[in-house]
Protein backbone atom coordinates (compact mmCIF):
# COMPACT_ATOMS: atom_id res chain seq x y z
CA UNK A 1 8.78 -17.51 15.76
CA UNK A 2 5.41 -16.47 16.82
CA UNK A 3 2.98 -19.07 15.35
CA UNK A 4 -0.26 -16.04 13.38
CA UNK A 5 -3.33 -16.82 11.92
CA UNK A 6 -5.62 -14.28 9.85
CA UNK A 7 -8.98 -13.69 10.86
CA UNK A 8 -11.27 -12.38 8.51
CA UNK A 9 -15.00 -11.28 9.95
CA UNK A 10 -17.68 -11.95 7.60
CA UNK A 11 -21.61 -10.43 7.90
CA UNK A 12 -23.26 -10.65 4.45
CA UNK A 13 -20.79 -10.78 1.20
CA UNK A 14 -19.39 -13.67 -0.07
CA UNK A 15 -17.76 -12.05 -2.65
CA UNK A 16 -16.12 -10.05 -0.37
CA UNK A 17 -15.24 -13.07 1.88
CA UNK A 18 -13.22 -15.14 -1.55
CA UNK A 19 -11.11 -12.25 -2.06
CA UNK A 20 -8.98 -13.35 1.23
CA UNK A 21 -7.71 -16.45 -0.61
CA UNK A 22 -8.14 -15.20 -3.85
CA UNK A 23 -4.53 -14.98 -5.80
CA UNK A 24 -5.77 -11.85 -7.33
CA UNK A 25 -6.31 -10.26 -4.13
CA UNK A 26 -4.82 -11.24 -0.77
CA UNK A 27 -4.11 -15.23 -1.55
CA UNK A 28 -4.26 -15.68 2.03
CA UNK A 29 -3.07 -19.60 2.71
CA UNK A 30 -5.86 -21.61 3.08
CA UNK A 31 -4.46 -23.21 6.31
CA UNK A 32 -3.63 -19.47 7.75
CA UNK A 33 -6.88 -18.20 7.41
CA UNK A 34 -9.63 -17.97 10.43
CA UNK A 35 -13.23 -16.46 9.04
CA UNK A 36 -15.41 -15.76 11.73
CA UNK A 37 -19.10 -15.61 10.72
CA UNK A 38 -21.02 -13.41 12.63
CA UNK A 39 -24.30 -12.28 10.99
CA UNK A 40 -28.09 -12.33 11.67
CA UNK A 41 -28.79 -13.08 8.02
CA UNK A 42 -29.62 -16.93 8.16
CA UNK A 43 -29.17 -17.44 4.74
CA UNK A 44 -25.53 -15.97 4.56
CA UNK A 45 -24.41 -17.90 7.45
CA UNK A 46 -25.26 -21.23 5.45
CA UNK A 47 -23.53 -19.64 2.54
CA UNK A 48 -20.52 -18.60 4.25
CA UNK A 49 -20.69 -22.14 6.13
CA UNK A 50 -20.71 -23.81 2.80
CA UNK A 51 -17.88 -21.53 1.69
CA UNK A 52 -15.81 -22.76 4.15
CA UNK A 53 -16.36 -26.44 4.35
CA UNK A 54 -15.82 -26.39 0.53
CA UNK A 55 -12.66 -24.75 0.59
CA UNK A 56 -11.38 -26.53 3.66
CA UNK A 57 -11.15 -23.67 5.82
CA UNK A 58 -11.23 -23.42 9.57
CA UNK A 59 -15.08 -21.72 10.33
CA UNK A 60 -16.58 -20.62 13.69
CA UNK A 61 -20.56 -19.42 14.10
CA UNK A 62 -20.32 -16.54 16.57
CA UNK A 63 -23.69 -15.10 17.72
CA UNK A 64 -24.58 -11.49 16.82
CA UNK A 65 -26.75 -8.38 17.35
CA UNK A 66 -26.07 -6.59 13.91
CA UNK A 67 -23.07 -4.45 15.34
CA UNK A 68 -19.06 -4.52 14.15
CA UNK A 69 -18.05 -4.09 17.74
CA UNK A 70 -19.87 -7.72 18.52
CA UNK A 71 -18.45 -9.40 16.17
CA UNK A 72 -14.74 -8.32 16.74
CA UNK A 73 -15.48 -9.22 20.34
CA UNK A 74 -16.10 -12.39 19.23
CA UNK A 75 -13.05 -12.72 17.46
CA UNK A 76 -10.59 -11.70 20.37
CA UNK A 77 -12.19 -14.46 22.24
CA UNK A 78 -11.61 -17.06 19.60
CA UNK A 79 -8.14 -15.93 19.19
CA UNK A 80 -7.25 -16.06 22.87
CA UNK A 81 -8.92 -19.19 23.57
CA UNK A 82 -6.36 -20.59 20.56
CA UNK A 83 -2.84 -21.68 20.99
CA UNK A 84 -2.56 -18.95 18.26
CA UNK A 85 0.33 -16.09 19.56
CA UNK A 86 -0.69 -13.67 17.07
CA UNK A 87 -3.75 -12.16 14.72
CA UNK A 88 -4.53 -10.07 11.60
CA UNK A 89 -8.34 -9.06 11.76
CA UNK A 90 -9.72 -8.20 8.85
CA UNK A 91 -13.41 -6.52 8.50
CA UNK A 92 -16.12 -7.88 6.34
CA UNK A 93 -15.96 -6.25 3.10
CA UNK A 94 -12.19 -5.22 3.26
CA UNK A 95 -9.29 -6.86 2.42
CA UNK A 96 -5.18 -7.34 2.69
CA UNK A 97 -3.06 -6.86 0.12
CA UNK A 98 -0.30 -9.38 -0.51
CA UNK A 99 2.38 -7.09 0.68
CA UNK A 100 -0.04 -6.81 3.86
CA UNK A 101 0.26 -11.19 3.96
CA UNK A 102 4.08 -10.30 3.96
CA UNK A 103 4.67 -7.54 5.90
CA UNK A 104 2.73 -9.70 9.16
CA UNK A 105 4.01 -13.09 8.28
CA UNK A 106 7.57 -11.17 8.28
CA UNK A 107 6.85 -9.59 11.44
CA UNK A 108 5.66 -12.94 13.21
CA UNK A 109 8.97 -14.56 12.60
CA UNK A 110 10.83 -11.68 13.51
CA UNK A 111 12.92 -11.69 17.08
CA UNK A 112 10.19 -9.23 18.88
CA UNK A 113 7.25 -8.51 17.36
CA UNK A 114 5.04 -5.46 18.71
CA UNK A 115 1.47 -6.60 20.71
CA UNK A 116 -0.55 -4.32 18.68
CA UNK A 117 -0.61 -2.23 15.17
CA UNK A 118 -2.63 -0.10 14.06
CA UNK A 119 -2.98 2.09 10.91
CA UNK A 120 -2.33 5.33 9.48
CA UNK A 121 -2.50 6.51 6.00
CA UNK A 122 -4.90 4.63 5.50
CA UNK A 123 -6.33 3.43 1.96
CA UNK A 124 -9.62 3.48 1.04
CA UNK A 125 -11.83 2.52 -2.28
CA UNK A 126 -15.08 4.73 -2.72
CA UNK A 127 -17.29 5.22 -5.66
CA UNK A 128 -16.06 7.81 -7.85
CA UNK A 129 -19.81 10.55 -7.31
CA UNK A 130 -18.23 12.60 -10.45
CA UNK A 131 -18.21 9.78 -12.55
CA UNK A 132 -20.87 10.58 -15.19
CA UNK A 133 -22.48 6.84 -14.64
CA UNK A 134 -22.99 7.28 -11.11
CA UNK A 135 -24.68 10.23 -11.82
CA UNK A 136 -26.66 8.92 -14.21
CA UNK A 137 -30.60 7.64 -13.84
CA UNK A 138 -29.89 4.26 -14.26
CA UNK A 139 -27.15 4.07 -11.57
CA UNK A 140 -29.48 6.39 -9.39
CA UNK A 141 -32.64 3.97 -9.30
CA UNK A 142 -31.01 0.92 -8.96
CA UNK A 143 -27.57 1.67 -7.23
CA UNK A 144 -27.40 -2.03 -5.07
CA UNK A 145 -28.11 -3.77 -8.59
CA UNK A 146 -24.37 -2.49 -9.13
CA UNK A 147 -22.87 -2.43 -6.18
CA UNK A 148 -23.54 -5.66 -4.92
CA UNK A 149 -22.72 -7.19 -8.52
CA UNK A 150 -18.87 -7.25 -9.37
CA UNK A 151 -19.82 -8.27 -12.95
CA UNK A 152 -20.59 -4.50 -13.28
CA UNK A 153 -17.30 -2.28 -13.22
CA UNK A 154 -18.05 0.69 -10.70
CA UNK A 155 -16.26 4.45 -11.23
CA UNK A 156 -14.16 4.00 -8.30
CA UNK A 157 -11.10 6.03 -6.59
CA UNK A 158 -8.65 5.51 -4.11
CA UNK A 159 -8.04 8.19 -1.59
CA UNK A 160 -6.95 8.71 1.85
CA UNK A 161 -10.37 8.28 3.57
CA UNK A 162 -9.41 9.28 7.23
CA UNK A 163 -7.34 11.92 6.42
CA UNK A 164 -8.59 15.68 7.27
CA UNK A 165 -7.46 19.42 7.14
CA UNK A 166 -9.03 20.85 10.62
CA UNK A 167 -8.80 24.56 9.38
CA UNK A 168 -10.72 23.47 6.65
CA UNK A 169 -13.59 21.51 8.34
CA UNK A 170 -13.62 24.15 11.48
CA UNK A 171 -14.93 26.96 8.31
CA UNK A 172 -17.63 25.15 7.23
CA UNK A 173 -20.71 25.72 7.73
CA UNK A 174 -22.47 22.09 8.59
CA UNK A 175 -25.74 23.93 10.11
CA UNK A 176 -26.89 25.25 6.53
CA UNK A 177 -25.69 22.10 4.94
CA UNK A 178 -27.67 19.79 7.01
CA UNK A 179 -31.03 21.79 7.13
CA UNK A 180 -30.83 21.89 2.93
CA UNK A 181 -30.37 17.93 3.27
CA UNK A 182 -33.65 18.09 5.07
CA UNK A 183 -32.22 18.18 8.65
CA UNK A 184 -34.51 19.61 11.35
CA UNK A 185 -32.64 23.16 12.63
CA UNK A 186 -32.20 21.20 16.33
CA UNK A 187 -30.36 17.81 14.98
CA UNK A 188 -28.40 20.61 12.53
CA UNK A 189 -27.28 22.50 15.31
CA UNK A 190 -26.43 19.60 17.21
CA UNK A 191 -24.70 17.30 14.65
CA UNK A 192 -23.29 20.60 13.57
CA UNK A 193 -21.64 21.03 16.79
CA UNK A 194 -20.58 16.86 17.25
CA UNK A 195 -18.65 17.87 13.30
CA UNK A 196 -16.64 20.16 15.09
CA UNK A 197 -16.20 18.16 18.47
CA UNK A 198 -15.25 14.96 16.83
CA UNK A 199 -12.57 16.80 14.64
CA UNK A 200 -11.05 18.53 17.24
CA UNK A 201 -10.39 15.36 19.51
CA UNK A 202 -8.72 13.51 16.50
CA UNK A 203 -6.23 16.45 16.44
CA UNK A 204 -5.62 15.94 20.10
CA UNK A 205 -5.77 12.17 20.44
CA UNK A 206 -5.41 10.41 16.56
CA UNK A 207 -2.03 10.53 14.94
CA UNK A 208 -0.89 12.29 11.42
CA UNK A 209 -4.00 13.99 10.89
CA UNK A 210 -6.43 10.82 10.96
CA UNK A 211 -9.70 11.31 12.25
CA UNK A 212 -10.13 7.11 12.99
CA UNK A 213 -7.78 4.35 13.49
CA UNK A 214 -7.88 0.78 12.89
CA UNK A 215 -5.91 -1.99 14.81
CA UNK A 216 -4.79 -4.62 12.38
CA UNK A 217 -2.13 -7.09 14.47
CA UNK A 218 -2.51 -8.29 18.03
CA UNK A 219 -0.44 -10.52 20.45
CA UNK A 220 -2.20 -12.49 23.20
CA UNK A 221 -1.04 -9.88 25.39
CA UNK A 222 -2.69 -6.50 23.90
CA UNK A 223 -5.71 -8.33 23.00
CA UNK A 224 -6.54 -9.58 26.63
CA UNK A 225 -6.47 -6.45 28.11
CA UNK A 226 -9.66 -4.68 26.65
CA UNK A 227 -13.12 -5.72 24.50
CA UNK A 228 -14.48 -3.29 21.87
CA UNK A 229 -16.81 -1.06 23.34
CA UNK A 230 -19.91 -2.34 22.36
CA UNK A 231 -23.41 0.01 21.58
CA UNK A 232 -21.43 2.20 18.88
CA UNK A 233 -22.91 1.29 15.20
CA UNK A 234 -19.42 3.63 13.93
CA UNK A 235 -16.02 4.26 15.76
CA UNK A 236 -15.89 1.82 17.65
CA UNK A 237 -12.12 0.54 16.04
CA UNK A 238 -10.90 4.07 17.21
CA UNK A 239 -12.33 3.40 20.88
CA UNK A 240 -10.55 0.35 20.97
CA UNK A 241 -7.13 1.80 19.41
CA UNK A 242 -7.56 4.67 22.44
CA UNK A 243 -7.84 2.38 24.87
CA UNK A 244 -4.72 0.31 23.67
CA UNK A 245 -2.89 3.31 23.60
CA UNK A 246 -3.73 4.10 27.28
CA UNK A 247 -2.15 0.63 28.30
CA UNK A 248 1.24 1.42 25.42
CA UNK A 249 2.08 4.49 27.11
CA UNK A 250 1.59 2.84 30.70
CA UNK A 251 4.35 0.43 29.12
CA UNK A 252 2.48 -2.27 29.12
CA UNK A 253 2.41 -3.48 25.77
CA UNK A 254 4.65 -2.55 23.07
CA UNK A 255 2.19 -0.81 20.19
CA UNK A 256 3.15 0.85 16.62
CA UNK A 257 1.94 2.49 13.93
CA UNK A 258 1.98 0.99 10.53
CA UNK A 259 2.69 4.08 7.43
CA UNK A 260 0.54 2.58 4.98
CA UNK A 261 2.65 3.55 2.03
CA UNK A 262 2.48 0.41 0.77
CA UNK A 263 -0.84 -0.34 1.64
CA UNK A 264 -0.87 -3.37 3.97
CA UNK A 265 -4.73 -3.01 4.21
CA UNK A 266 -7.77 -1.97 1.53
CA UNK A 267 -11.02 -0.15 3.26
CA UNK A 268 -13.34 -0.91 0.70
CA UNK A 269 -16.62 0.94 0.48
CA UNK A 270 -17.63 0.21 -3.06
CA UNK A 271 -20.80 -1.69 -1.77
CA UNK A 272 -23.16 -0.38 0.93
CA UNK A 273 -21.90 -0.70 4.67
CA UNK A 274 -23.08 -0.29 8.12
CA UNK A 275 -21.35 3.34 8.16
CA UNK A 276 -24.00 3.88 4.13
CA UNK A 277 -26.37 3.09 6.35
CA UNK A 278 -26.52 4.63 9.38
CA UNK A 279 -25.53 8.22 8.14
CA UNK A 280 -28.82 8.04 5.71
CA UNK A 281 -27.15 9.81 2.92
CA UNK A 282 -25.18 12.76 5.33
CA UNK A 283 -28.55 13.67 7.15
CA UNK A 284 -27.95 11.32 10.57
CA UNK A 285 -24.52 11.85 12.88
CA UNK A 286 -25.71 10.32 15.77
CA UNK A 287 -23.61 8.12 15.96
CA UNK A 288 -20.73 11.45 15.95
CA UNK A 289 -22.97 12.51 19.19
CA UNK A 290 -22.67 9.06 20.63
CA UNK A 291 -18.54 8.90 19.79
CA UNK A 292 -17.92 12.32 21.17
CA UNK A 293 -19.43 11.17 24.30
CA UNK A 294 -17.63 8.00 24.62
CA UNK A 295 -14.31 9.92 24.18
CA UNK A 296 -15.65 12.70 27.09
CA UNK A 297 -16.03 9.66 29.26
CA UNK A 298 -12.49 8.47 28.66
CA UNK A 299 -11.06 12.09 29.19
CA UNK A 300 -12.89 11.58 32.42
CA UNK A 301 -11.03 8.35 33.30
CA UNK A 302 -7.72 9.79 32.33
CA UNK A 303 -7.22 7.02 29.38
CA UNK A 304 -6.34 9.16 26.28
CA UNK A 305 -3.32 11.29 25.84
CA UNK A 306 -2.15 13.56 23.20
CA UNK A 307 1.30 11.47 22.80
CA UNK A 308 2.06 9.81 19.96
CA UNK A 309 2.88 6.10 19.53
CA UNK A 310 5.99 4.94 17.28
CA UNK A 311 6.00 4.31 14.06
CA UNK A 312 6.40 0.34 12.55
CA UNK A 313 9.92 0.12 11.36
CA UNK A 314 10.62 -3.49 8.94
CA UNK A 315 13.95 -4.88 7.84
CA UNK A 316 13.17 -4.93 3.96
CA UNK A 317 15.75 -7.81 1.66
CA UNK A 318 17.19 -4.94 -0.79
CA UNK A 319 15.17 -6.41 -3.30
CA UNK A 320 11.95 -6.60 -2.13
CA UNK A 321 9.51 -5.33 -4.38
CA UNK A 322 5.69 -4.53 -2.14
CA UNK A 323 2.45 -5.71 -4.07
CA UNK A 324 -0.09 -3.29 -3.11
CA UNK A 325 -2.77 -3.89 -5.65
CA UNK A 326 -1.91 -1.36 -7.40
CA UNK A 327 -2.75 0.74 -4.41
CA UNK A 328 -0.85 3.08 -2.68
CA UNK A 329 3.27 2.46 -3.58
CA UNK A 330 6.44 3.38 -1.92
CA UNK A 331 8.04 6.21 -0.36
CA UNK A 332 10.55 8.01 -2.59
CA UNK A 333 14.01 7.97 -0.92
CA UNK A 334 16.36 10.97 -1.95
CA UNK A 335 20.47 10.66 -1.48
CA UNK A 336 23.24 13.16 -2.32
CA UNK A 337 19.92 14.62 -4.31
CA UNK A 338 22.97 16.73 -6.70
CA UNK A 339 23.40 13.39 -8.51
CA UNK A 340 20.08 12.01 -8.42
CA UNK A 341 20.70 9.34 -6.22
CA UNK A 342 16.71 8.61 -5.73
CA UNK A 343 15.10 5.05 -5.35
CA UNK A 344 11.82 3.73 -4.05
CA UNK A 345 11.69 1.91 -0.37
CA UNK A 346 8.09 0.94 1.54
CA UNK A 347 7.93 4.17 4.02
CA UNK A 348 8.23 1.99 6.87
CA UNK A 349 12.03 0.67 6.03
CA UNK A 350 14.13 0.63 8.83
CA UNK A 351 17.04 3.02 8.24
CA UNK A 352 19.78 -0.04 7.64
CA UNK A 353 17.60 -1.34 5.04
CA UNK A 354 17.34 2.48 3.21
CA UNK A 355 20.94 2.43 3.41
CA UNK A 356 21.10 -1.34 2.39
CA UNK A 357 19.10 -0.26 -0.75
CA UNK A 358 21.12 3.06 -1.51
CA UNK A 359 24.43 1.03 -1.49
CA UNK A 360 22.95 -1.82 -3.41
CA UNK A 361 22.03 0.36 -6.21
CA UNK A 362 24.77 3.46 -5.88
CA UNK A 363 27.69 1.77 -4.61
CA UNK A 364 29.59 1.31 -7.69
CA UNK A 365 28.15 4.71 -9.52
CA UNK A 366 31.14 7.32 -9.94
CA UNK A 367 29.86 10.86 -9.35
CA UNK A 368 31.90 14.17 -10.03
């Protein structure tokens, strides 16, 4: 049994930052949980502090320059300066969903647990721009008075944020699109360009058509071998998952990838974030440029290949039933499909538990 702690990485929203012990959302044991405050808002750190010390949670100050990539630095170095074997990191405004709690408690007490996860299929929550409200005046003046108020119910959707058709985005034209959203013509031409670039690597180098992936679970092993690159506002989880990958397919760690049908982890963009930000409403993709280059640099060093990693496989009880929030569910299972011999099973069952749960339910039915 490997002893696991979740660390959540907080910047600015307490709301955000209940939801990990919340019973309604991830209901994270109290004594399991890690939240890292890293933040150069003053006034949220004393919030967050209080947070903590009121709930009776374990709490560490981290110092920060503004940037994701510090603070997840920040977190591999409390969690391998612990007598902690393995971690869940979550980001600031996202959060786990209980079958997420299960699936890496499960995997922590398994026999041989992986050194590293990371995601695909991965779930996000974005605010629903057909929605007639969000369209609306009021919404349009004030938007933060909404966002940052979960009083207010938002139009939201759930959708497969990372996911991407490359014939699709190689036909567009970004140039024309970007000058009519007030984009000089040289920036259009050369985020225009980075579009195309930065799609066309995540074919090569991401996995299932996703154009960024996010490491979840780590042993003391993967997460000792690299830092986050630092200096990238965006992308930076996607840096760090290539450079894991590099070391997996050396053989030195052992690293999967998690089918996030049911959702083990909730991207949540329903309040303004660092990525809001620093596009400025679709008109800046600097931060594409900067990515692009950072991945042209690691071509360089011969760190990325094409290869794909293996997918997470769990030993599910027959009758385990995934809370996803309501999120994404299971995979739907099809046997002797003449009789209708179909049943529900998370997509990353292990092929003796799919045939565990087909014998469970079908054993006894008489077909002719």
């Amino acid at each position: 049994m490997g002893k696991l702690k979740f660390y959540a990485l907080t910047s600015g929203d307490l709301c955000a930052l209940r939801r990990h012990i919340s019973p309604e959302y991830s209901n994270i044991p109290k004594e399991d949980l890690i939240v890292v405050i890293n933040t150069i808002d003053n006034q949220y750190e004393r919030s967050a502090v209080e947070f903590c010390k009121t709930e009776g949670i374990e709490y560490h100050v981290t110092d920060s320059d503004g940037t994701a990539a510090k603070g997840k630095n920040s977190v591999l170095e409390l969690f391998l300066n612990s007598d902690n074997e393995y971690m869940v990191q979550v980001d600031g405004d996202d959060y786990l969903t209980p079958h997420g709690v299960w699936l890496y408690n499960h995997l922590a007490d398994s026999e041989s647990p992986p050194d590293a996860i990371a995601l695909m299929n991965q779930m996000s929550y974005i605010i629903d721009k057909s929605d007639e409200f969000v369209n609306s005046e009021e919404f349009i003046k004030e938007p933060e008075k909404y966002l940052n108020n979960r009083d207010f119910d938002i139009p939201t959707k759930l959708v497969r944020f990372f996911d991407f058709d490359y014939d699709t985005i190689s036909g567009l034209d970004f140039i024309s699109e970007l000058v009519d959203r007030g984009v000089n013509q040289e920036n259009a031409k050369l985020y225009g360009k980075a579009n195309i670039v930065f799609y066309k690597n995540a074919i090569k180098y991401c996995q299932n058509s996703e154009s960024h992936h996010r490491v979840t679970w780590l042993s003391k092993a993967a997460a000792s071998l690299h830092k986050y690159p630092e200096g990238y506002k965006i992308g930076e989880d996607t840096l760090y998952y290539y450079l894991l990958k590099n070391e997996a397919l050396s053989g030195k760690i052992d690293f999967k990838i998690n089918d996030e049908y049911p959702a083990t982890y909730i991207y949540d963009q329903r309040v303004p974030s660092t990525v809001v930000e620093e596009i400025d409403g679709g008109k800046n993709w600097q931060w594409m440029v900067d990515f692009n280059e950072a991945v042209s640099r690691f071509e360089s060093a011969g760190v990325l290949s094409d290869i794909d990693l293996p997918l997470l496989k769990i030993d599910y009880p027959t009758d385990y039933v995934a809370n996803s929030l309501g999120t994404s569910g299971n995979l739907q299972y099809t046997f002797d499909s003449d009789h209708n011999h179909n049943f529900e099973h998370p997509a990353n069952a292990s092929e003796s538990s799919i045939q565990e749960k087909y014998n469970t339910l079908f054993s006894n039915c008489c077909c002719s």
